[in-house]
Protein backbone atom coordinates (compact mmCIF):
# COMPACT_ATOMS: atom_id res chain seq x y z
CA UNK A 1 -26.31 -58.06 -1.41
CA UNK A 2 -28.90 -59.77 -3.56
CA UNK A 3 -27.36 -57.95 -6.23
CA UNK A 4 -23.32 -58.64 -5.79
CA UNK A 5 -24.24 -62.40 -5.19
CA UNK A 6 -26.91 -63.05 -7.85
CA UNK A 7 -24.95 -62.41 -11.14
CA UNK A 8 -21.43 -63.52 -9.78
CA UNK A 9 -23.28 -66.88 -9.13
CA UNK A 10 -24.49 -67.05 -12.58
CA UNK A 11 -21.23 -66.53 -14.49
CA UNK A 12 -19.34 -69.00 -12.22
CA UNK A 13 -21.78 -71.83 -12.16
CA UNK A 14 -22.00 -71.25 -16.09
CA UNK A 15 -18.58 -71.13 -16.36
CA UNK A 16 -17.71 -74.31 -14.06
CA UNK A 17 -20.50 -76.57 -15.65
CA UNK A 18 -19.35 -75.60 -19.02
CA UNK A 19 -15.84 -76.38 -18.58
CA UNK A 20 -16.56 -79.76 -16.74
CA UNK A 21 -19.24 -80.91 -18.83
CA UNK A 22 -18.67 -84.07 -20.80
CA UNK A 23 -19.32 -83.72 -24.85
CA UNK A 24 -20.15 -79.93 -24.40
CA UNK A 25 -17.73 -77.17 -25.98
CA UNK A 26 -17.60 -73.92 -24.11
CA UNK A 27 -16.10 -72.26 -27.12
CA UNK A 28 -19.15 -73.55 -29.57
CA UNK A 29 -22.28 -73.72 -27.36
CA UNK A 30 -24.35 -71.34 -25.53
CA UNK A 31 -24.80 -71.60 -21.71
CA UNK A 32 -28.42 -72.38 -22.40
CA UNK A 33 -27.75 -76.27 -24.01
CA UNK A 34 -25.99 -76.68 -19.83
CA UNK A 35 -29.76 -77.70 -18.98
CA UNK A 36 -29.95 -80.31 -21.74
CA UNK A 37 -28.71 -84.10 -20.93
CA UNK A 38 -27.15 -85.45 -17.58
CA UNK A 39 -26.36 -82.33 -14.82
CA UNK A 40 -28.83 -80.28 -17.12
CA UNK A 41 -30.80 -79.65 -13.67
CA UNK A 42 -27.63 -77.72 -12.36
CA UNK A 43 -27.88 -75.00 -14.60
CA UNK A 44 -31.89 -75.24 -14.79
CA UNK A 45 -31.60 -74.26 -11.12
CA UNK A 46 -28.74 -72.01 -11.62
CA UNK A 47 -31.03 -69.62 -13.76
CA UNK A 48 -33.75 -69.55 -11.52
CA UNK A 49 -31.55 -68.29 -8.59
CA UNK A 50 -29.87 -65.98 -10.88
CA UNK A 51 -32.80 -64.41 -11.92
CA UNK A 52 -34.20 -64.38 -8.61
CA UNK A 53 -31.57 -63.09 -7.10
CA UNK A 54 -31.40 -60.18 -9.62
CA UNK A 55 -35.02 -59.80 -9.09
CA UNK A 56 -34.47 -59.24 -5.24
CA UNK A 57 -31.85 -56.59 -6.24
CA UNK A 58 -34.60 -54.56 -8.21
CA UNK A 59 -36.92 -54.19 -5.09
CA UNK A 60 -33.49 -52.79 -3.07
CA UNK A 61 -32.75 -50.59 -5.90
CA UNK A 62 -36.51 -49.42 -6.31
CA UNK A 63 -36.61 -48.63 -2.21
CA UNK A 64 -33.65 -46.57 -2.52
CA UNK A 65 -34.91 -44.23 -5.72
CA UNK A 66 -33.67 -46.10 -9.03
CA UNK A 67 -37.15 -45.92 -10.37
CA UNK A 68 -37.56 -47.11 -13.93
CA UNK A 69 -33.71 -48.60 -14.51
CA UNK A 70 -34.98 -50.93 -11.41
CA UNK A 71 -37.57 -52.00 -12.66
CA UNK A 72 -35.67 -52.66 -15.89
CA UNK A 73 -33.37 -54.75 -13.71
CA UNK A 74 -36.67 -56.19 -12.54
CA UNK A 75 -37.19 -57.16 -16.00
CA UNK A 76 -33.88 -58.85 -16.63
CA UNK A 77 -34.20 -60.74 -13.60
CA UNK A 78 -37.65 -61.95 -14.46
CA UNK A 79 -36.15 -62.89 -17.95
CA UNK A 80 -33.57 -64.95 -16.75
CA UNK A 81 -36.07 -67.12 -14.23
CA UNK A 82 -38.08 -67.70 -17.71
CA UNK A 83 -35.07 -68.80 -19.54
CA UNK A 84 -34.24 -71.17 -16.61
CA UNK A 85 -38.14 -72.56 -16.37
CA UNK A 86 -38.27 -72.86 -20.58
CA UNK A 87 -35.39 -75.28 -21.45
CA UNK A 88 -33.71 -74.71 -25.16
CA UNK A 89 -33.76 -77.25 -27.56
CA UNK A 90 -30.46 -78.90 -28.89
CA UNK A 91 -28.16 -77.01 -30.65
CA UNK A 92 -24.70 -76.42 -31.55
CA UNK A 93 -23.37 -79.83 -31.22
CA UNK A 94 -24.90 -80.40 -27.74
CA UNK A 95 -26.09 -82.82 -26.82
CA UNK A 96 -23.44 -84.56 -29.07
CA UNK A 97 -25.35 -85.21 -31.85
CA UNK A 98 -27.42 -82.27 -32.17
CA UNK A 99 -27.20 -79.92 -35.18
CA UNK A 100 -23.91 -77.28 -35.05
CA UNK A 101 -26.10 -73.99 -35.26
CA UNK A 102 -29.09 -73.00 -33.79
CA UNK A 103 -32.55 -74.73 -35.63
CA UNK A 104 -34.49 -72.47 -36.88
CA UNK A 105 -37.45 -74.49 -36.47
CA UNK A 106 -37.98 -75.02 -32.48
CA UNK A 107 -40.28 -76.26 -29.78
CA UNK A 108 -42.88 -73.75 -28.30
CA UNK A 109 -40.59 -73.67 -25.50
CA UNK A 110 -37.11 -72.94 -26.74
CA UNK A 111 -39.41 -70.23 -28.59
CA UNK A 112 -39.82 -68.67 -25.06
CA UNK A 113 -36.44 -69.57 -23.46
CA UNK A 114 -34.87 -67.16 -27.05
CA UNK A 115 -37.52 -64.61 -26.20
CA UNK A 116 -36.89 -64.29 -22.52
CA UNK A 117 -33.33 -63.64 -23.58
CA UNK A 118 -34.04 -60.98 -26.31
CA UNK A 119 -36.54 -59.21 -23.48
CA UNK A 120 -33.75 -59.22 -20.86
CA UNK A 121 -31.16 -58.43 -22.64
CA UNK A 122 -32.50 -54.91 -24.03
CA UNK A 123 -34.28 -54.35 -20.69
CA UNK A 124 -30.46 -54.82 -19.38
CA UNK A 125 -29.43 -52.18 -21.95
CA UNK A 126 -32.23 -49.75 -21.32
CA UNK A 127 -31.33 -50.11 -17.18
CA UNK A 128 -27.42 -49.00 -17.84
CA UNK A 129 -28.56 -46.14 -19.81
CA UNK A 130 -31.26 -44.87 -17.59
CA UNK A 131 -28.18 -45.08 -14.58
CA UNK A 132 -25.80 -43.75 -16.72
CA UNK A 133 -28.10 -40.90 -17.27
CA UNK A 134 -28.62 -40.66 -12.94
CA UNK A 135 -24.49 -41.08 -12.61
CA UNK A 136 -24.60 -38.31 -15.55
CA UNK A 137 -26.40 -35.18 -13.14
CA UNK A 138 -23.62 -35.37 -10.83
CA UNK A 139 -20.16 -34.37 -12.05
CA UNK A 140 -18.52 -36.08 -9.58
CA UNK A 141 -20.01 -39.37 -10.97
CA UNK A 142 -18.84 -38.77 -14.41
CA UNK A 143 -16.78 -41.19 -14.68
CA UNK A 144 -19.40 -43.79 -13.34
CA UNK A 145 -21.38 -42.19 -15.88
CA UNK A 146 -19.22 -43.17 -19.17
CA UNK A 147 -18.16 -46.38 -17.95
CA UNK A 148 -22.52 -47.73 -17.58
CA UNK A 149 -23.02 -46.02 -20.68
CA UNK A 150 -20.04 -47.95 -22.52
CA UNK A 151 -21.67 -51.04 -21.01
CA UNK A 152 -24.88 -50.29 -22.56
CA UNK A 153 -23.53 -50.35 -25.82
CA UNK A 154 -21.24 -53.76 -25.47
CA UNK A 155 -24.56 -55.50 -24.17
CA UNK A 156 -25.96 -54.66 -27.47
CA UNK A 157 -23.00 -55.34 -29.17
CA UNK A 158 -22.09 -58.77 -28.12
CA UNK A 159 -26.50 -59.88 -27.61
CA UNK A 160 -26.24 -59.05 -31.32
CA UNK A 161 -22.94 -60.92 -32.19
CA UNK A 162 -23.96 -64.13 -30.25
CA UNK A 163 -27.21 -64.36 -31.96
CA UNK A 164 -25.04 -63.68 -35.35
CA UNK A 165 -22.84 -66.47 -34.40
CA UNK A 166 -25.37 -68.91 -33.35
CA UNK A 167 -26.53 -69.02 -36.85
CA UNK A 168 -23.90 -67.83 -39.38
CA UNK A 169 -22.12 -71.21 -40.71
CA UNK A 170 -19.27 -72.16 -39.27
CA UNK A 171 -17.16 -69.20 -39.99
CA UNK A 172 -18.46 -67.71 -36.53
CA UNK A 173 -20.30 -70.70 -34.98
CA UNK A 174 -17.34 -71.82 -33.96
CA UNK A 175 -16.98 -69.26 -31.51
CA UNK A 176 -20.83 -68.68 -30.47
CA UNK A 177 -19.99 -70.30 -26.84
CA UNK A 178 -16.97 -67.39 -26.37
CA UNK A 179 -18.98 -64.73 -27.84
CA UNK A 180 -22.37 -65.14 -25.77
CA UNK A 181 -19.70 -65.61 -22.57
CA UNK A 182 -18.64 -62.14 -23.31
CA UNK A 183 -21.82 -60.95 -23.47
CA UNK A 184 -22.51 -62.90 -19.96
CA UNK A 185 -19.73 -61.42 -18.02
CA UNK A 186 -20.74 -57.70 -19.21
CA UNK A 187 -24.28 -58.23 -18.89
CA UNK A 188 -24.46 -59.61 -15.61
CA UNK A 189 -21.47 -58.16 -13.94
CA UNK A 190 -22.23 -54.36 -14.32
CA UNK A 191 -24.84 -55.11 -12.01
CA UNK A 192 -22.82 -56.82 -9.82
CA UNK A 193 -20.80 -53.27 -9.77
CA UNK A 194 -23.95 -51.20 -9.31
CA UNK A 195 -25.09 -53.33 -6.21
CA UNK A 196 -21.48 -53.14 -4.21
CA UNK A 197 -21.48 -49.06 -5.57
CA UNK A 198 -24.89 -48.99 -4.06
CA UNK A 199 -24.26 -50.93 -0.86
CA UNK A 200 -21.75 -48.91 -0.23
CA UNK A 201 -23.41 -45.15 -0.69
CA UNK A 202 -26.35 -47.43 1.49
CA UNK A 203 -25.50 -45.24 4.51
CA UNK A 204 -25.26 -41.60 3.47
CA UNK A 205 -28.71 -42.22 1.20
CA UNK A 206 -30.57 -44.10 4.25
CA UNK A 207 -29.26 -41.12 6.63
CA UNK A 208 -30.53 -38.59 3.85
CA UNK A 209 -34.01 -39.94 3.92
């Protein structure tokens, strides 16, 4: 349950704050500069129960024989309650005020709050191919199998383009708030998939052991 809840909460909080927040552009800046200025406690929070709600989900998965890919999921979870705890600094024009890209040069602690990110997002990657590998042994799952596999490779895909945009000029800075929400709603709601797909095979694989 930990699992469905956790990264549903995320996107919609991050989606909500960033459409309601005054002087911030969802299209231009990340979901990170929500915990910057007036409300920025909202999404502080909002990555902490995220994270820990995606951490819970690991321990479920781990108890029922996901192994490694949980404790990748582990990983991601962990990464996310680090990039809640280690606040970015300003960037693309928010606050208002603050330069339109990324800086380059940054605080010790948007230096972790980037890092978290990088670690969670791979470990997110690695976790949807290690299942798509487990879907993979059982014909029946192939199709389970394609579709985390195709995930893996859009997680990668769009962690890449929203670090791109984030500091490419204008041309694609515009867009660096869209891009990394792409990357959001695959990255967090795969899992969201795995834990109802789970919950509901919950039954035959507790009667099994």
């Amino acid at each position: 349950m930990c699992g469905a809840i956790g990264p549903v909460l995320f996107i919609v909080v991050s989606l909500a704050l960033g459409a309601t927040r005054s002087g911030y552009s969802a299209w231009h800046t990340y979901v990170s500069m929500l915990s910057l200025g007036e409300g920025g406690g909202m999404m502080v929070a909002n990555f902490i129960a995220g994270g820990a709600l995606l951490i819970a989900f690991a321990v479920g998965l781990r108890r029922i024989g996901y192994g490694w890919a949980a404790i990748l999921v582990g990983v991601v979870g962990a990464g996310t309650v680090t990039a809640g705890l280690f606040v970015a600094d300003p960037g693309l024009g928010y606050p208002p005020g603050a330069p339109d890209g990324v800086p380059t040069a940054m605080s010790q602690q948007s230096a972790v709050h980037y890092s978290a990110g990088f670690v969670a997002s791979f470990a997110n990657v690695a976790a949807a191919i290690l299942i798509a590998r487990r879907f993979g042994r059982d014909p029946r799952s192939a199709g389970w199998a394609r579709g985390f596999g195709l995930t893996a490779a859009l997680i990668f895909v769009f962690y890449v383009a929203t670090v791109v945009a984030g500091s490419d000029g204008p041309s694609l800075e515009a867009v660096a708030g869209v891009i990394q929400r792409v990357w959001i709603l695959v990255g967090f709601g795969w899992l969201a998939v795995l834990a109802l797909r789970s919950l509901r095979e919950l039954p035959t694989q507790t009667a099994s052991v």
